[in-house]
PDB file of N, CA and C in Angstrom:
ATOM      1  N   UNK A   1      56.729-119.853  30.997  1.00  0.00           N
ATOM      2  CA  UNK A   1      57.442-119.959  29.742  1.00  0.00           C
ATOM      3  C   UNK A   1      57.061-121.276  29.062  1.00  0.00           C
ATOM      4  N   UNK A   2      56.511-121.348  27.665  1.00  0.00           N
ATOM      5  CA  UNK A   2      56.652-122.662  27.297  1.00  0.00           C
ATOM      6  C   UNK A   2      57.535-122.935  26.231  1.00  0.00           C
ATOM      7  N   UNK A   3      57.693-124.381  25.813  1.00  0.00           N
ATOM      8  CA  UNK A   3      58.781-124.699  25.162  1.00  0.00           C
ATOM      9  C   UNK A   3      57.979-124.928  23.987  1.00  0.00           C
ATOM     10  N   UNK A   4      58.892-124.899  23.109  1.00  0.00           N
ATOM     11  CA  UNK A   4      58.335-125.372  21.237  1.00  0.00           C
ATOM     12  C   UNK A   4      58.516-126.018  21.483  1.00  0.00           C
ATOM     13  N   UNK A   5      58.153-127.589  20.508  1.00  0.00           N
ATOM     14  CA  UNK A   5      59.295-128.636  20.039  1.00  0.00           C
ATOM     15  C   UNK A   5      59.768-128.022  18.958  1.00  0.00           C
ATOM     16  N   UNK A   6      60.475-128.509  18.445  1.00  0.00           N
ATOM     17  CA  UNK A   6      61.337-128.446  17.012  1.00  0.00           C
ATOM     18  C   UNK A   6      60.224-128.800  15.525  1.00  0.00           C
ATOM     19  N   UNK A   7      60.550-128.261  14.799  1.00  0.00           N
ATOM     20  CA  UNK A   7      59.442-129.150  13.578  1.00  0.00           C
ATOM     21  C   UNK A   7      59.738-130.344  13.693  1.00  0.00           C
ATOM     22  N   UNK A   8      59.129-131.105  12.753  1.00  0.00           N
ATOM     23  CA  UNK A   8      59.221-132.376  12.405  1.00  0.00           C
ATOM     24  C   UNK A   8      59.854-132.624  10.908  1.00  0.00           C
ATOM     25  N   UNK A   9      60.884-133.671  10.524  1.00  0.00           N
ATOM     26  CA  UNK A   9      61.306-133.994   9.469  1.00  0.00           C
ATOM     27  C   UNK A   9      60.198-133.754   8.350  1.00  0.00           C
ATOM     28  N   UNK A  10      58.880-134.150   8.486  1.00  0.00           N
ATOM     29  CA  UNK A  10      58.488-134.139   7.343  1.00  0.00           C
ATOM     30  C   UNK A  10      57.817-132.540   7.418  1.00  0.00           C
ATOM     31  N   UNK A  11      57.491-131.480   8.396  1.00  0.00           N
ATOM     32  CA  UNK A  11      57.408-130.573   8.031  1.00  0.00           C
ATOM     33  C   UNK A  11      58.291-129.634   7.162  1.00  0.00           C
ATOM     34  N   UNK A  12      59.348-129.799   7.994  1.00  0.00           N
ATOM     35  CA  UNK A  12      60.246-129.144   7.012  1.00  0.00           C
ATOM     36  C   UNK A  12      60.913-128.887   5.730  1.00  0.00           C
ATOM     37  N   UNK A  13      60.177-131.305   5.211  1.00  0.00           N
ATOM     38  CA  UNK A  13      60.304-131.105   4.084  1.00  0.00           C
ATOM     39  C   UNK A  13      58.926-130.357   3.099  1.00  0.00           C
ATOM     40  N   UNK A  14      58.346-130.362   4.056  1.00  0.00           N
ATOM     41  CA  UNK A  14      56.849-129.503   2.990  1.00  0.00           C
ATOM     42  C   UNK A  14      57.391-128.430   2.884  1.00  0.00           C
ATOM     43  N   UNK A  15      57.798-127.527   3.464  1.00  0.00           N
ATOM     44  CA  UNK A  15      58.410-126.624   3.641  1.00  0.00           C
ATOM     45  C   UNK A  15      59.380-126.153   2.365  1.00  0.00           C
ATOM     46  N   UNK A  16      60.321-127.005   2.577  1.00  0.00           N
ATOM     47  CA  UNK A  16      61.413-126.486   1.282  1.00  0.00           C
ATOM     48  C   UNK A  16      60.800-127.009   0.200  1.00  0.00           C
ATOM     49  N   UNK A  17      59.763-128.123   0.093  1.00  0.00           N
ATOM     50  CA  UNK A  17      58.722-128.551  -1.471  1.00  0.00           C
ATOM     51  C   UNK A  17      58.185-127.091  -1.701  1.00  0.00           C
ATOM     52  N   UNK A  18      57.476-126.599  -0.647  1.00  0.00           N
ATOM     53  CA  UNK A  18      56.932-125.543  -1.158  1.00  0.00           C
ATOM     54  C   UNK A  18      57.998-124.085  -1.278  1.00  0.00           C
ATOM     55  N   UNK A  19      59.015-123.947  -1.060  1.00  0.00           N
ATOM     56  CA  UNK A  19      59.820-122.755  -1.610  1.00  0.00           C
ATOM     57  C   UNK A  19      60.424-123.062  -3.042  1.00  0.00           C
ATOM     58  N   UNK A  20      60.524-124.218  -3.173  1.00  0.00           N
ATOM     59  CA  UNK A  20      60.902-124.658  -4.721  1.00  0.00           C
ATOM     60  C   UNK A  20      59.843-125.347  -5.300  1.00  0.00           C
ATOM     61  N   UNK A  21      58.273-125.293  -4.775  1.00  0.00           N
ATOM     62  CA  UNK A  21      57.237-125.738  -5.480  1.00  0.00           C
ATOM     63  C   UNK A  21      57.464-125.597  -7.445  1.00  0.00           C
ATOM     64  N   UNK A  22      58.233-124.468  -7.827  1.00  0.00           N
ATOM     65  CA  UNK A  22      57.744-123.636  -8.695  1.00  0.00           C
ATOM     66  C   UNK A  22      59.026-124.509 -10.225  1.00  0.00           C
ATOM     67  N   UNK A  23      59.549-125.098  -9.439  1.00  0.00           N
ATOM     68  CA  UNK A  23      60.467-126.165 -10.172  1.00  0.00           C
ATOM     69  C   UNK A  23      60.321-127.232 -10.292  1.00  0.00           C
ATOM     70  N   UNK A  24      59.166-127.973  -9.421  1.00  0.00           N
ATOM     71  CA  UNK A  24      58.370-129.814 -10.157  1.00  0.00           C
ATOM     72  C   UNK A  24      57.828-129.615 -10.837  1.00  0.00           C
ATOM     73  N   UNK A  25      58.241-130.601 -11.757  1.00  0.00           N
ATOM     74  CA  UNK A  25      57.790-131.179 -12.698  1.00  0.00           C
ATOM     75  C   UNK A  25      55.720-132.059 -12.412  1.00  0.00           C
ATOM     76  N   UNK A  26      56.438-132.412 -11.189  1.00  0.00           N
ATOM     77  CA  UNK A  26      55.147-133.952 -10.904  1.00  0.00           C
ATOM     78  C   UNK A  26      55.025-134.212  -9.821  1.00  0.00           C
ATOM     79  N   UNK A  27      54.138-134.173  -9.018  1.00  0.00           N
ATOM     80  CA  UNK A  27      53.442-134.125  -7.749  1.00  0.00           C
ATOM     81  C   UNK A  27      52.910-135.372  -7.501  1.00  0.00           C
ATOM     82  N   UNK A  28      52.572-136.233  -8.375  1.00  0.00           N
ATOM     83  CA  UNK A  28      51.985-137.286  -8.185  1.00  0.00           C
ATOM     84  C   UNK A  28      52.806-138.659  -7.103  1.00  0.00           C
ATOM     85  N   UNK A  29      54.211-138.745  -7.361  1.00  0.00           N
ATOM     86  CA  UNK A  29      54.699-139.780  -6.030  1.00  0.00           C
ATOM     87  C   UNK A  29      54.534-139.207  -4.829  1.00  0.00           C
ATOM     88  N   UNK A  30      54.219-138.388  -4.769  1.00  0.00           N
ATOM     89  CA  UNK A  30      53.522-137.691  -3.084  1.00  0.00           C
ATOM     90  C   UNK A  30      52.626-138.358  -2.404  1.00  0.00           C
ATOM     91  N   UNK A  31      52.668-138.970  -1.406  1.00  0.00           N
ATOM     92  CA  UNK A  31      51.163-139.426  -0.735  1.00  0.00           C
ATOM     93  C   UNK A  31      49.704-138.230  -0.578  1.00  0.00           C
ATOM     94  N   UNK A  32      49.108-139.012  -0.675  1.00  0.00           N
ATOM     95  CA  UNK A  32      47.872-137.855  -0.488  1.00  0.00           C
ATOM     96  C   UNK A  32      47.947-136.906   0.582  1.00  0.00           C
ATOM     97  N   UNK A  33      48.506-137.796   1.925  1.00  0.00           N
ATOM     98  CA  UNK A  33      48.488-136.112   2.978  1.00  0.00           C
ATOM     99  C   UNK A  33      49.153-135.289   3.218  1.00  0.00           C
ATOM    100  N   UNK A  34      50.657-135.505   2.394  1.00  0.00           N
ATOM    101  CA  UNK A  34      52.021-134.857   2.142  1.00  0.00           C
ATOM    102  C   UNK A  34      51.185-134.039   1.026  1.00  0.00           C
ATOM    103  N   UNK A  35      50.298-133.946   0.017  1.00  0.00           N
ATOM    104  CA  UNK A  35      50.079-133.517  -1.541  1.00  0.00           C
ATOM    105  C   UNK A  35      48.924-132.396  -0.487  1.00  0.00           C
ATOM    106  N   UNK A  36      48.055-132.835   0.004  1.00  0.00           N
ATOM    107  CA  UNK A  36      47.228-131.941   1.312  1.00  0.00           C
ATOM    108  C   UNK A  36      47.531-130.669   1.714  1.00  0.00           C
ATOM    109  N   UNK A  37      48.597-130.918   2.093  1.00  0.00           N
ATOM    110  CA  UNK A  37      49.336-130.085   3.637  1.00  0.00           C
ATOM    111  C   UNK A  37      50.129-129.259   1.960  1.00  0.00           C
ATOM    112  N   UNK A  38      50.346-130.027   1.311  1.00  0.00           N
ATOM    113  CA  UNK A  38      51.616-128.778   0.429  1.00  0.00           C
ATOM    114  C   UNK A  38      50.508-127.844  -0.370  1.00  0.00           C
ATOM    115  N   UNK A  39      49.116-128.362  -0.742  1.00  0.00           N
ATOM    116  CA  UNK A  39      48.488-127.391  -1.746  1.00  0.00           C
ATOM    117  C   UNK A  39      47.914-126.503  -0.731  1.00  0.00           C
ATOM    118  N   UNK A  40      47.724-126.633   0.578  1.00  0.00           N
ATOM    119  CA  UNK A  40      47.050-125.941   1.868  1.00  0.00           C
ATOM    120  C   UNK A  40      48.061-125.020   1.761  1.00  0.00           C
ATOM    121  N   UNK A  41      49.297-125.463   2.103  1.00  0.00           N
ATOM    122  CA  UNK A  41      50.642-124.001   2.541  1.00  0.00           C
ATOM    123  C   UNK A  41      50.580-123.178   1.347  1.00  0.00           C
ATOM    124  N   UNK A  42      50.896-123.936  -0.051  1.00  0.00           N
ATOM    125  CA  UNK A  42      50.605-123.466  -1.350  1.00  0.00           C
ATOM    126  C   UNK A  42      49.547-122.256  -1.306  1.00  0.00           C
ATOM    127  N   UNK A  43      48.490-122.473  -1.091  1.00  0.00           N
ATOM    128  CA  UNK A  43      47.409-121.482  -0.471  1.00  0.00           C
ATOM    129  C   UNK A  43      47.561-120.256   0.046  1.00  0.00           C
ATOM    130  N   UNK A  44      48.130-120.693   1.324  1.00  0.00           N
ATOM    131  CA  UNK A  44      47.902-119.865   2.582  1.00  0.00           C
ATOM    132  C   UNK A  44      49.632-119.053   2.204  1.00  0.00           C
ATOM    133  N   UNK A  45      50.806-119.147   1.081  1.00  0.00           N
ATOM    134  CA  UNK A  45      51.723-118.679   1.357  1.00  0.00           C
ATOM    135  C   UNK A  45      51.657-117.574  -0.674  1.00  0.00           C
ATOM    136  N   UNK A  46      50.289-118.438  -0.821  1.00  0.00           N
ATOM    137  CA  UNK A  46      50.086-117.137  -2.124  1.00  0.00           C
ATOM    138  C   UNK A  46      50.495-117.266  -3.209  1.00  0.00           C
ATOM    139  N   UNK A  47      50.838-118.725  -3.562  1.00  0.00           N
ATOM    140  CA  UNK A  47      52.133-119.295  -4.420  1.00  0.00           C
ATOM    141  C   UNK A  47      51.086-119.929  -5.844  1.00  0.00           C
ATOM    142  N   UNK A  48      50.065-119.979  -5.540  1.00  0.00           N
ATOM    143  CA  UNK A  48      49.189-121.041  -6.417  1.00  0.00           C
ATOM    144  C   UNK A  48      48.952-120.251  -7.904  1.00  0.00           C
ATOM    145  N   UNK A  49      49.604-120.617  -8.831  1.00  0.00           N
ATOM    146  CA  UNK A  49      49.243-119.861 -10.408  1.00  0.00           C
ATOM    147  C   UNK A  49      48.942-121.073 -11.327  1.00  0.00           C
ATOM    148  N   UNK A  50      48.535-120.544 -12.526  1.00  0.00           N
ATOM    149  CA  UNK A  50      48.290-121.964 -13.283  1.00  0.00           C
ATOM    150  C   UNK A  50      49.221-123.037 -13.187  1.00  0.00           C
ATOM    151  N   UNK A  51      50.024-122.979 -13.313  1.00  0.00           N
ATOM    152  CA  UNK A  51      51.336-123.898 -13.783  1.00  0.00           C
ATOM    153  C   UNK A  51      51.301-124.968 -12.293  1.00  0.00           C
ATOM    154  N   UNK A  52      51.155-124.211 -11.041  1.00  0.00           N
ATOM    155  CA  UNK A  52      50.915-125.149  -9.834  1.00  0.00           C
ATOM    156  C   UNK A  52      49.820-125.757  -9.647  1.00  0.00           C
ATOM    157  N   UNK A  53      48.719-125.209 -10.076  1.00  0.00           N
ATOM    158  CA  UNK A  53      47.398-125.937 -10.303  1.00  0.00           C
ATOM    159  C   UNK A  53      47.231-126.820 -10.924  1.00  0.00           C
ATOM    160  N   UNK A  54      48.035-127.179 -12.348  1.00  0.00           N
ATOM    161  CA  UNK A  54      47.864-127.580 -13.143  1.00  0.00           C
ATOM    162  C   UNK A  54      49.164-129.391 -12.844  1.00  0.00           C
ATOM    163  N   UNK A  55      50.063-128.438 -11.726  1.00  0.00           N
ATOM    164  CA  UNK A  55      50.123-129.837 -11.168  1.00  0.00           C
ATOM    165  C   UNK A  55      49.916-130.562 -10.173  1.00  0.00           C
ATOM    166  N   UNK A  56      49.251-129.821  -9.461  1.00  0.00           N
ATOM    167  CA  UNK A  56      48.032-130.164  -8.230  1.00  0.00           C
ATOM    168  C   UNK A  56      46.682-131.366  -8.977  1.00  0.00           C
ATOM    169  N   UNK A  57      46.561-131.149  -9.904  1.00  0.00           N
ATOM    170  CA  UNK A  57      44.928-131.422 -10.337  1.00  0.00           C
ATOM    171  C   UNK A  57      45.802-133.005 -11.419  1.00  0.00           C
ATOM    172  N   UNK A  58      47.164-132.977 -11.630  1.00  0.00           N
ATOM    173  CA  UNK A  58      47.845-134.296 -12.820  1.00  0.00           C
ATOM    174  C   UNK A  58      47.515-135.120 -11.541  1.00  0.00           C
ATOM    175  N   UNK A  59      47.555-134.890 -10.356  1.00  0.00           N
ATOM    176  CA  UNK A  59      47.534-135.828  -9.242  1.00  0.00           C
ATOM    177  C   UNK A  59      46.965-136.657  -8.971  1.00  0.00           C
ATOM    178  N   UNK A  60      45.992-136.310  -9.598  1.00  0.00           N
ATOM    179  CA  UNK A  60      44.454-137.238  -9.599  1.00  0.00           C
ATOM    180  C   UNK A  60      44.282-137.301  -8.383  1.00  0.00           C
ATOM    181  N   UNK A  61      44.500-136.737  -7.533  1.00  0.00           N
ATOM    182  CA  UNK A  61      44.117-137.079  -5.691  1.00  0.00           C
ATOM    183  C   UNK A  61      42.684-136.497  -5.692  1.00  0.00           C
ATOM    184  N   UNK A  62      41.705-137.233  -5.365  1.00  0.00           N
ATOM    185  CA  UNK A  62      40.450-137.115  -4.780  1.00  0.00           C
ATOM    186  C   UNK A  62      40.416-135.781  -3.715  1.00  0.00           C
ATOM    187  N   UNK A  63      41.220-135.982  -2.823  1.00  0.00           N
ATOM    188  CA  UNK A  63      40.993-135.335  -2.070  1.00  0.00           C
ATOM    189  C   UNK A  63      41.671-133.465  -2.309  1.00  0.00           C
ATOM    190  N   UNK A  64      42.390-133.251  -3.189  1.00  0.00           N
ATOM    191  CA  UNK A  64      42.616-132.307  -3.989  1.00  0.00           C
ATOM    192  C   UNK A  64      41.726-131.799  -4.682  1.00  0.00           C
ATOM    193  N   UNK A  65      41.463-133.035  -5.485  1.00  0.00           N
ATOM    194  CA  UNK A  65      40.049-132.307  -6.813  1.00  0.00           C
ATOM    195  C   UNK A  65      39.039-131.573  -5.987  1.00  0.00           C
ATOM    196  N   UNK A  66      39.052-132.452  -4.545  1.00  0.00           N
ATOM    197  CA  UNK A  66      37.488-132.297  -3.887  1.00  0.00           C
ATOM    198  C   UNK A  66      37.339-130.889  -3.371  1.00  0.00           C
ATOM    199  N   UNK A  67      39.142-130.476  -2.825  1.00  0.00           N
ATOM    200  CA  UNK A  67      38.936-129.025  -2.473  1.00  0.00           C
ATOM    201  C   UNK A  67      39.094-127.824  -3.488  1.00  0.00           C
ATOM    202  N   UNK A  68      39.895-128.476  -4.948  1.00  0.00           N
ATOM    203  CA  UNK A  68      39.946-127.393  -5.911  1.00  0.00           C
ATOM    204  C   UNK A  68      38.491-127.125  -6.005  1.00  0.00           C
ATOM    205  N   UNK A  69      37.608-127.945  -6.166  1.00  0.00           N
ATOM    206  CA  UNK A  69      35.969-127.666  -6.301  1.00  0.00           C
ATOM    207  C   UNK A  69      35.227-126.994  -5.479  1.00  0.00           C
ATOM    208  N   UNK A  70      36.002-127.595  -3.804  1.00  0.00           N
ATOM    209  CA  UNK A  70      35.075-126.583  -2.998  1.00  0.00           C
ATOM    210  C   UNK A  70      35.442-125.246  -3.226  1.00  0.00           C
ATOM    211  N   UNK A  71      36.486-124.976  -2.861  1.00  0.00           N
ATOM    212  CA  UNK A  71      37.215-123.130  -2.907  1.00  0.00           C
ATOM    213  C   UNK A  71      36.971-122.564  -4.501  1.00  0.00           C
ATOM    214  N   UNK A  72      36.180-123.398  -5.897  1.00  0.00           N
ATOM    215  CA  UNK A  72      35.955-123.223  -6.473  1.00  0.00           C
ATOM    216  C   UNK A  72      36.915-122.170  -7.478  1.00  0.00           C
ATOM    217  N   UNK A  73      38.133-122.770  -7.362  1.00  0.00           N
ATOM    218  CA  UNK A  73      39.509-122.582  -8.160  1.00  0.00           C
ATOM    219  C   UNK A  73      39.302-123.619  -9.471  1.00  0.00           C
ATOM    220  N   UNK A  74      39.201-122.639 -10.668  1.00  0.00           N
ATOM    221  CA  UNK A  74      39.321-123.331 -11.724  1.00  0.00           C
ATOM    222  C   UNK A  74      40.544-122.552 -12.648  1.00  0.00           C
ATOM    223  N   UNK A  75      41.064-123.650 -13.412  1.00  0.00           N
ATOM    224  CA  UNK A  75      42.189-123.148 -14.421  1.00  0.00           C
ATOM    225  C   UNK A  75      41.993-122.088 -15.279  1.00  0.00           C
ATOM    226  N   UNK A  76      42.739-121.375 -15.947  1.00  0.00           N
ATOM    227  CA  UNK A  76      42.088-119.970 -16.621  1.00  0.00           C
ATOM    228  C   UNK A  76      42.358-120.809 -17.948  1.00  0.00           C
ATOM    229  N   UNK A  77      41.429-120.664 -18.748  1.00  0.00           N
ATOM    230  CA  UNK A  77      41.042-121.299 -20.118  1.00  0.00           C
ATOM    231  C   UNK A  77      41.513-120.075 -21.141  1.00  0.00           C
ATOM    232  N   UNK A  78      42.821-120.178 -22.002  1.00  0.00           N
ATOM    233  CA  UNK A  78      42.946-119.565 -22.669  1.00  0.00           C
ATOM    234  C   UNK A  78      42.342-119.588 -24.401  1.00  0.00           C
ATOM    235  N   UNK A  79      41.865-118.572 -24.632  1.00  0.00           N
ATOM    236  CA  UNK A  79      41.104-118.929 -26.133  1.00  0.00           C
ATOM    237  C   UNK A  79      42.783-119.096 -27.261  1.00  0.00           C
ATOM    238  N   UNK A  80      42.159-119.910 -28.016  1.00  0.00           N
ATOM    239  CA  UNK A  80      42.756-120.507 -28.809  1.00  0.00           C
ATOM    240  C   UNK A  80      42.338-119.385 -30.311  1.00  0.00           C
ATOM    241  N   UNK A  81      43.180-118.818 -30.543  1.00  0.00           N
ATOM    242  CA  UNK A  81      42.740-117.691 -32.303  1.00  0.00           C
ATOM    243  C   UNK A  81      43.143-118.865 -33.131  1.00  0.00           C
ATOM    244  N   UNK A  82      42.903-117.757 -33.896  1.00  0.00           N
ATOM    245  CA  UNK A  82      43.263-118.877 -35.502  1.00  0.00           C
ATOM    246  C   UNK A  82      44.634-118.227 -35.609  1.00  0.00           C
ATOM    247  N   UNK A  83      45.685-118.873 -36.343  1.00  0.00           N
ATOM    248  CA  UNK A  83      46.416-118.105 -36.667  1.00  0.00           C
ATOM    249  C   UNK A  83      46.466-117.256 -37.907  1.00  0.00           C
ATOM    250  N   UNK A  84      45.816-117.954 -39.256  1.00  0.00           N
ATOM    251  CA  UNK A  84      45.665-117.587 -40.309  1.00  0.00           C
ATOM    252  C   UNK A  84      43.860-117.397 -40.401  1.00  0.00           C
ATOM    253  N   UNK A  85      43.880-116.287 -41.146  1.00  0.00           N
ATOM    254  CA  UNK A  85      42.028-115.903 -41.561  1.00  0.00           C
ATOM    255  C   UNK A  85      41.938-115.718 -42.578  1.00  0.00           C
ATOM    256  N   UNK A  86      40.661-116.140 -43.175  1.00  0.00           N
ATOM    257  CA  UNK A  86      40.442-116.377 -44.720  1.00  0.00           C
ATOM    258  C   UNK A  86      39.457-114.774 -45.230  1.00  0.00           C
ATOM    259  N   UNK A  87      39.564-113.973 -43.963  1.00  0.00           N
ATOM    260  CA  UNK A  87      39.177-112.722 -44.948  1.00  0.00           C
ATOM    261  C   UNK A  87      40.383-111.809 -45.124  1.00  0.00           C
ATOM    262  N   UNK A  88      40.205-111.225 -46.258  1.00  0.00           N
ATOM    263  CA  UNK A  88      40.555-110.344 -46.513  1.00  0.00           C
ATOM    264  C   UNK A  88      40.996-108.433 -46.425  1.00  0.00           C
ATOM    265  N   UNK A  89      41.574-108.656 -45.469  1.00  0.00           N
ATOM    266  CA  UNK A  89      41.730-107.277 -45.574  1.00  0.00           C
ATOM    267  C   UNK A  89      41.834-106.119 -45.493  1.00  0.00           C
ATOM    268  N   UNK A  90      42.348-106.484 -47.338  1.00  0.00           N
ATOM    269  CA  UNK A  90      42.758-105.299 -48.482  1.00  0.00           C
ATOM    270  C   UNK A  90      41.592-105.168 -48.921  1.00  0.00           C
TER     271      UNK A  90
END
């Protein structure tokens, strides 16, 4: 039989960061390996849409950018219309 340990305090807080990921604002007072481990679970739990990417990448963490690049995840670029057009028509 073997024994678990218990999580660890700071797992658990990645943990509940990432079930309410979808309500920060700002990722950036995160240390880099706390910001790591949350865009990894982020990942692996299916959660990642623009809006989380978009505050994954305000982070400026090197080591973020480095894997948004490898796994080659880029933001979806929405086209911009005009609102008003100068043709006509009638």
């Amino acid at each position: 039989m073997s024994r678990r340990d218990p999580p660890s305090l700071l797992s658990l807080a990645i943990d509940s960061a990432l079930h309410h990921i979808s309500h920060f604002s700002d990722l950036s007072p995160l240390p880099d390996h706390v910001l790591l481990d949350l865009f990894l679970k982020t990942l692996q739990a299916g959660k990642l849409n623009e809006k989380i990417l978009k505050l994954f990448i305000a982070t400026d963490s090197d080591e973020i950018l480095a894997l948004i690049k490898k796994l080659k995840i880029r933001p979806i670029l929405t086209p911009v219309l005009p609102t008003r057009c100068g043709f006509d028509f009638g």
